[in-house]
C-alpha atoms as a PDB file:
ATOM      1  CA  UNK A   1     143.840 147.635 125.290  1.00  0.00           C
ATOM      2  CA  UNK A   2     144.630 151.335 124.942  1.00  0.00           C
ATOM      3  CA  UNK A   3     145.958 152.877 121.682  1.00  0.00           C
ATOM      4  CA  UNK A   4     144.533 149.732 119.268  1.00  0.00           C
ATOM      5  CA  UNK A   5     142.162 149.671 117.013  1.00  0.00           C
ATOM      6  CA  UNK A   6     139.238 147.115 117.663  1.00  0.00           C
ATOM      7  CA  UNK A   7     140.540 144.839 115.213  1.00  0.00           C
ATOM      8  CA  UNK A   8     144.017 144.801 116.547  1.00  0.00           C
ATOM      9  CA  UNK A   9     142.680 144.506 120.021  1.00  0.00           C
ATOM     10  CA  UNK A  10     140.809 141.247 119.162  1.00  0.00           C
ATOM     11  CA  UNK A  11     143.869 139.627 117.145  1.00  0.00           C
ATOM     12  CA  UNK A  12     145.997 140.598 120.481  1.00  0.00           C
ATOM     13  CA  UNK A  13     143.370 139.145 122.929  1.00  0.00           C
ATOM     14  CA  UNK A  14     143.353 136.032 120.364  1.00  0.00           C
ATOM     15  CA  UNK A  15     146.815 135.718 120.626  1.00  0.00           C
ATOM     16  CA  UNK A  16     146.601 135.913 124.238  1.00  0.00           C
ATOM     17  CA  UNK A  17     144.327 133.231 125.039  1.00  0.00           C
ATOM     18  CA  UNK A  18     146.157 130.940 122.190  1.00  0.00           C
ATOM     19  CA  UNK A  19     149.099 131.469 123.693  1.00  0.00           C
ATOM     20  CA  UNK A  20     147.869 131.229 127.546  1.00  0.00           C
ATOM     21  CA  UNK A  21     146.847 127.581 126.979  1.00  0.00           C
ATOM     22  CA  UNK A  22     150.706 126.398 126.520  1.00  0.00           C
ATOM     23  CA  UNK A  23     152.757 129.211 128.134  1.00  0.00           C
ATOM     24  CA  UNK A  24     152.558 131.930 130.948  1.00  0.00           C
ATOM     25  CA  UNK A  25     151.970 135.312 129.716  1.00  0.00           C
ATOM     26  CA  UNK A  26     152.865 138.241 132.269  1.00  0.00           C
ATOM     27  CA  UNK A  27     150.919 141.080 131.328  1.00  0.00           C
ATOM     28  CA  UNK A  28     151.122 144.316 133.079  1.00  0.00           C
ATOM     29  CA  UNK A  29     148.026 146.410 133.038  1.00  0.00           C
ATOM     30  CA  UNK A  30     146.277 149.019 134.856  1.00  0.00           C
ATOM     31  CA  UNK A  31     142.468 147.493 133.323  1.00  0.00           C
ATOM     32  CA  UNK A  32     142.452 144.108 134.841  1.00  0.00           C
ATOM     33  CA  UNK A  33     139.058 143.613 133.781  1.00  0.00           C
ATOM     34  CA  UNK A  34     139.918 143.709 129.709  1.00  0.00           C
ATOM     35  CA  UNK A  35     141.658 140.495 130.497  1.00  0.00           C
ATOM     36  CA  UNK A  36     139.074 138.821 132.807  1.00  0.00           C
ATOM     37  CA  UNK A  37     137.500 136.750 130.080  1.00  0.00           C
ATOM     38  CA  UNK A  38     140.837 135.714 128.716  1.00  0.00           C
ATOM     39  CA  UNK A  39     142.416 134.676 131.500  1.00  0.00           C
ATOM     40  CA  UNK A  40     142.586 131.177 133.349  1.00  0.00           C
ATOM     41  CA  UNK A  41     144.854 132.173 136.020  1.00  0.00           C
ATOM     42  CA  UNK A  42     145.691 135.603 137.322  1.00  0.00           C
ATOM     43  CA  UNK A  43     148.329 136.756 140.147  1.00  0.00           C
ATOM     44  CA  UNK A  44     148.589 139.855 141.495  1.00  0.00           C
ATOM     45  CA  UNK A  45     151.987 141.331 141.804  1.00  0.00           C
ATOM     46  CA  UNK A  46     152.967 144.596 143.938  1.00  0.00           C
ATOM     47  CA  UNK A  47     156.566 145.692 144.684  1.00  0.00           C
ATOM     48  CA  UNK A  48     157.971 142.144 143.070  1.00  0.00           C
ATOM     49  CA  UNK A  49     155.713 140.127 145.508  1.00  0.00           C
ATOM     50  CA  UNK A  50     153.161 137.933 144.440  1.00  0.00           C
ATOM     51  CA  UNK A  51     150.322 138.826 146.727  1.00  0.00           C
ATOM     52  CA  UNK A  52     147.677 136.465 145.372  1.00  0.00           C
ATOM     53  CA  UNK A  53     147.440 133.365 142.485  1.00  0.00           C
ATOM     54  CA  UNK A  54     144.638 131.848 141.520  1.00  0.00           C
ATOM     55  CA  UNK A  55     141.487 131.691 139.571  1.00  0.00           C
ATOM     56  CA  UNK A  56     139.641 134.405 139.051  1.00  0.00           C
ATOM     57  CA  UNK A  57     136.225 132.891 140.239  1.00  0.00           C
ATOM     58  CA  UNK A  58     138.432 131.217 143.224  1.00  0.00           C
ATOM     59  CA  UNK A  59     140.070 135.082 144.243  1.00  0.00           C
ATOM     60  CA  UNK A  60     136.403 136.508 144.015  1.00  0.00           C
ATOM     61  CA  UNK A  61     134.903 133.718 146.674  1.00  0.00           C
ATOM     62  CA  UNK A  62     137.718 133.986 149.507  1.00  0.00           C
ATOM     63  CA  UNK A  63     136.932 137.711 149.120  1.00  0.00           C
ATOM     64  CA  UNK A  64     133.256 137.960 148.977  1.00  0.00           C
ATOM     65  CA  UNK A  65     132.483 138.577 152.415  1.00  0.00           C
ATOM     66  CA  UNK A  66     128.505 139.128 150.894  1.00  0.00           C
ATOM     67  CA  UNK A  67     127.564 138.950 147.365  1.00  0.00           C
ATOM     68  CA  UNK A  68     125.133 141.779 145.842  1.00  0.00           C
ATOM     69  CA  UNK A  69     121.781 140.773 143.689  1.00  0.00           C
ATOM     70  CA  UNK A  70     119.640 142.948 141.662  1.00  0.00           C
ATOM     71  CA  UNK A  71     116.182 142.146 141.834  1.00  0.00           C
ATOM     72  CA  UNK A  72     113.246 143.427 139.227  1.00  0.00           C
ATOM     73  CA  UNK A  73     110.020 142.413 140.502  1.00  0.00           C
ATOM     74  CA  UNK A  74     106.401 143.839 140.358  1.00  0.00           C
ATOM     75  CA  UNK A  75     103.297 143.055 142.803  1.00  0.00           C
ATOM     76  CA  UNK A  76     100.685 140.648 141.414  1.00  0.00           C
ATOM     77  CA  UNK A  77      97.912 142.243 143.564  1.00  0.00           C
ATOM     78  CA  UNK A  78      96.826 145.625 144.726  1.00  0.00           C
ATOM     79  CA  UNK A  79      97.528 144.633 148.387  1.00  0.00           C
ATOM     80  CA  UNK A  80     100.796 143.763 148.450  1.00  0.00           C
ATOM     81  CA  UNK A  81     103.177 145.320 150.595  1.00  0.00           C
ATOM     82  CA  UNK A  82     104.408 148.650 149.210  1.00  0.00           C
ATOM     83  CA  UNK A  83     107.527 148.365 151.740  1.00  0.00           C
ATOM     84  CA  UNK A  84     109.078 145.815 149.720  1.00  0.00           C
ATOM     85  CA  UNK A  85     111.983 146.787 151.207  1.00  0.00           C
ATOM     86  CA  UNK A  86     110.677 145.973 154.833  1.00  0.00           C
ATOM     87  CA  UNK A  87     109.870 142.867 153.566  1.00  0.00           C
ATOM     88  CA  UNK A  88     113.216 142.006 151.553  1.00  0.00           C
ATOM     89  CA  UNK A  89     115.145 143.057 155.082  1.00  0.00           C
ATOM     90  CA  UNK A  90     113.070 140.611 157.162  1.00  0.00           C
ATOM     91  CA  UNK A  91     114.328 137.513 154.562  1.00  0.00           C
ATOM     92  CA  UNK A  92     116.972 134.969 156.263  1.00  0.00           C
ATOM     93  CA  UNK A  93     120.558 135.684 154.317  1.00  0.00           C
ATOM     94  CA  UNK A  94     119.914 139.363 153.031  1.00  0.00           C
ATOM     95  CA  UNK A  95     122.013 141.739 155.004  1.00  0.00           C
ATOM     96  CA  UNK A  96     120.435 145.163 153.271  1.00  0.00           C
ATOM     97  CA  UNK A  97     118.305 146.386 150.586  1.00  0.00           C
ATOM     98  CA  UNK A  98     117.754 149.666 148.566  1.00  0.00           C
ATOM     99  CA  UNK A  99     115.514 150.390 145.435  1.00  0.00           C
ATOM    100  CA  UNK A 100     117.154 151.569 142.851  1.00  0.00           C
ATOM    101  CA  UNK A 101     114.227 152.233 141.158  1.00  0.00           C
ATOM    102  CA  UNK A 102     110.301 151.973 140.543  1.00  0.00           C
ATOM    103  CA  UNK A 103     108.116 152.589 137.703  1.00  0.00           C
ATOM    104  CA  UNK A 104     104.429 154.031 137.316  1.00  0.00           C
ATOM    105  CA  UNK A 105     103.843 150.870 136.409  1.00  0.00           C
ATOM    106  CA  UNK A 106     104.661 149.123 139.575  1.00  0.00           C
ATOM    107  CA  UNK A 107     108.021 147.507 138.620  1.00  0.00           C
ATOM    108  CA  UNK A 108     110.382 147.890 141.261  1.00  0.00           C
ATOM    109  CA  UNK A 109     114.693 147.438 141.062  1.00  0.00           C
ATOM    110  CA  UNK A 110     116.305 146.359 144.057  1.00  0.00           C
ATOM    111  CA  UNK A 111     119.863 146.263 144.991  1.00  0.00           C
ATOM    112  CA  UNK A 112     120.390 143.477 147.842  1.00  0.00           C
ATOM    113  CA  UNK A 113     123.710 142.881 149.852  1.00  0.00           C
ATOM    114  CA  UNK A 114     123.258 139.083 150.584  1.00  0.00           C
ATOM    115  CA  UNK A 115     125.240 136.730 153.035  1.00  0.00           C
ATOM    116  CA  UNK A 116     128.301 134.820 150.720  1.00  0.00           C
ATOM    117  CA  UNK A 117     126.211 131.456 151.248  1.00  0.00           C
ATOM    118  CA  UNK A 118     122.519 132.958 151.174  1.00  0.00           C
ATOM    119  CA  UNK A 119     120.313 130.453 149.033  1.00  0.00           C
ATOM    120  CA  UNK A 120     118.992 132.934 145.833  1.00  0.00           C
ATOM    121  CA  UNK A 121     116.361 131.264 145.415  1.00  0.00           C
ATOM    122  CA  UNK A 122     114.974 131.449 148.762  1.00  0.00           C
ATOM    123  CA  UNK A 123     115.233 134.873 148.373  1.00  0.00           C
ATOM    124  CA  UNK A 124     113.295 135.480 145.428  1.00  0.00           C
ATOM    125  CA  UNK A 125     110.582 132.334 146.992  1.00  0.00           C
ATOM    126  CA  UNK A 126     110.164 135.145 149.980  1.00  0.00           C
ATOM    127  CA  UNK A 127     109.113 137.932 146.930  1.00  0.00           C
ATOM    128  CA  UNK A 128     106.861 135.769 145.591  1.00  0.00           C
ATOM    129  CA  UNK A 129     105.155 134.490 149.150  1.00  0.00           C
ATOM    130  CA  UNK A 130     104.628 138.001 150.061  1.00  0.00           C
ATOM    131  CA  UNK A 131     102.927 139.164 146.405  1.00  0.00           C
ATOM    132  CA  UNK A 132     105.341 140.164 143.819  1.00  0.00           C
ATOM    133  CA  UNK A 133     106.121 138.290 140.498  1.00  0.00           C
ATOM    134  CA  UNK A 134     110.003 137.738 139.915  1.00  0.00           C
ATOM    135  CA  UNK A 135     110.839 139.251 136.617  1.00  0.00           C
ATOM    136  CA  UNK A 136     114.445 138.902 136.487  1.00  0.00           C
ATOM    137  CA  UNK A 137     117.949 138.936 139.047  1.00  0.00           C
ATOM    138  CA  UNK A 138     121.466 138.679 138.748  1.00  0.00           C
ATOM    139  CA  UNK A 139     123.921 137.739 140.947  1.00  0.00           C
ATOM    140  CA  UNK A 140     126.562 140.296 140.992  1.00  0.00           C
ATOM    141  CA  UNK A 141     130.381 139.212 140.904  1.00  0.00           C
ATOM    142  CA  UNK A 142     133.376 141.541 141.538  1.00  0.00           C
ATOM    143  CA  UNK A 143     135.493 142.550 138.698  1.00  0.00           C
ATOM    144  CA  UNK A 144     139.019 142.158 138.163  1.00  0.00           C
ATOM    145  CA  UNK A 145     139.632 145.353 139.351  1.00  0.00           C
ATOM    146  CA  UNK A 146     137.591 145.466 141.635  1.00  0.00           C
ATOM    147  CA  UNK A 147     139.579 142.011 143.443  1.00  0.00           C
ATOM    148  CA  UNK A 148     143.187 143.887 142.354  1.00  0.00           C
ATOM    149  CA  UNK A 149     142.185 147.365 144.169  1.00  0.00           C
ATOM    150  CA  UNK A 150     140.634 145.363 147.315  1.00  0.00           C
ATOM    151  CA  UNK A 151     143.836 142.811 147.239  1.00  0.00           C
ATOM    152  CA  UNK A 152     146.504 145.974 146.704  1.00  0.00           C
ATOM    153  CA  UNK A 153     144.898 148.413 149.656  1.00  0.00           C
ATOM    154  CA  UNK A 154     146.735 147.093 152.415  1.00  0.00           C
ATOM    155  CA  UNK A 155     150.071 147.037 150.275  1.00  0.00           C
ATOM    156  CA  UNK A 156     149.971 150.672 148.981  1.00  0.00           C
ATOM    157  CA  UNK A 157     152.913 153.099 150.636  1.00  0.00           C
END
């Protein structure tokens, strides 16, 4: 919340979310995501016309047409595939892959675009079949803003 100090900004988001479990709070701001954690319910208004009311987690699933992982993995032998991304295409529910990164040490960072209803851990079964050791992954979720920009393109003049 622009123009507080952190201590006022964590009394205001206090008051907030106290006051979001027995009224409705209209809040106009242009950084939807510094109320993400605070709010139950969010509706996105444009031009006096509610285009969209719901849950946050609800809005993000009707809008997910894929869902994005990031993948850290390294190869357990010296024969593995070093196309990993070859590999990662050819996997039922992933739609594309990049590396965002490898290490001298092997460790590789993937970015994957994955079908909405792709099984993750299928996914990460696939790394270990063909020779790499899961270290870590995160299913990526849109942001607040992310939703109100995607929601608020078609309406824009």
């Amino acid at each position: 919340f622009g123009g507080l100090d952190k201590s006022a900004t964590e009394d205001f988001r206090s008051l907030l979310k106290m006051l979001g479990g027995v009224k409705c709070v209209i809040l106009a701001t242009s950084n939807a995501d510094s109320i993400e954690d605070i709010c139950k319910n969010v509706a996105i208004v444009v031009d006096g016309k509610i285009l969209i009311n719901d849950t946050v987690e609800s809005i993000n699933e009707k809008l997910n047409t894929s869902r994005s992982m990031l993948v850290r993995v390294i190869s357990k032998t010296d024969n593995a595939n070093d196309d990993v991304t070859e590999i990662v295409n050819s996997i039922d529910g992933v739609i594309s892959s990049s590396v965002r990164s490898k290490s001298e040490q092997g460790e590789i960072v993937l970015n994957l675009e994955c079908k909405p209803d792709s099984d993750a851990e299928l996914i990460l079964d696939a790394f270990r079949e063909n020779g790499y050791l899961v270290l870590s992954h995160e299913i990526i979720k849109l942001t607040l803003d992310d939703i109100c920009s995607t929601i608020t393109k078609g309406e824009e003049k």
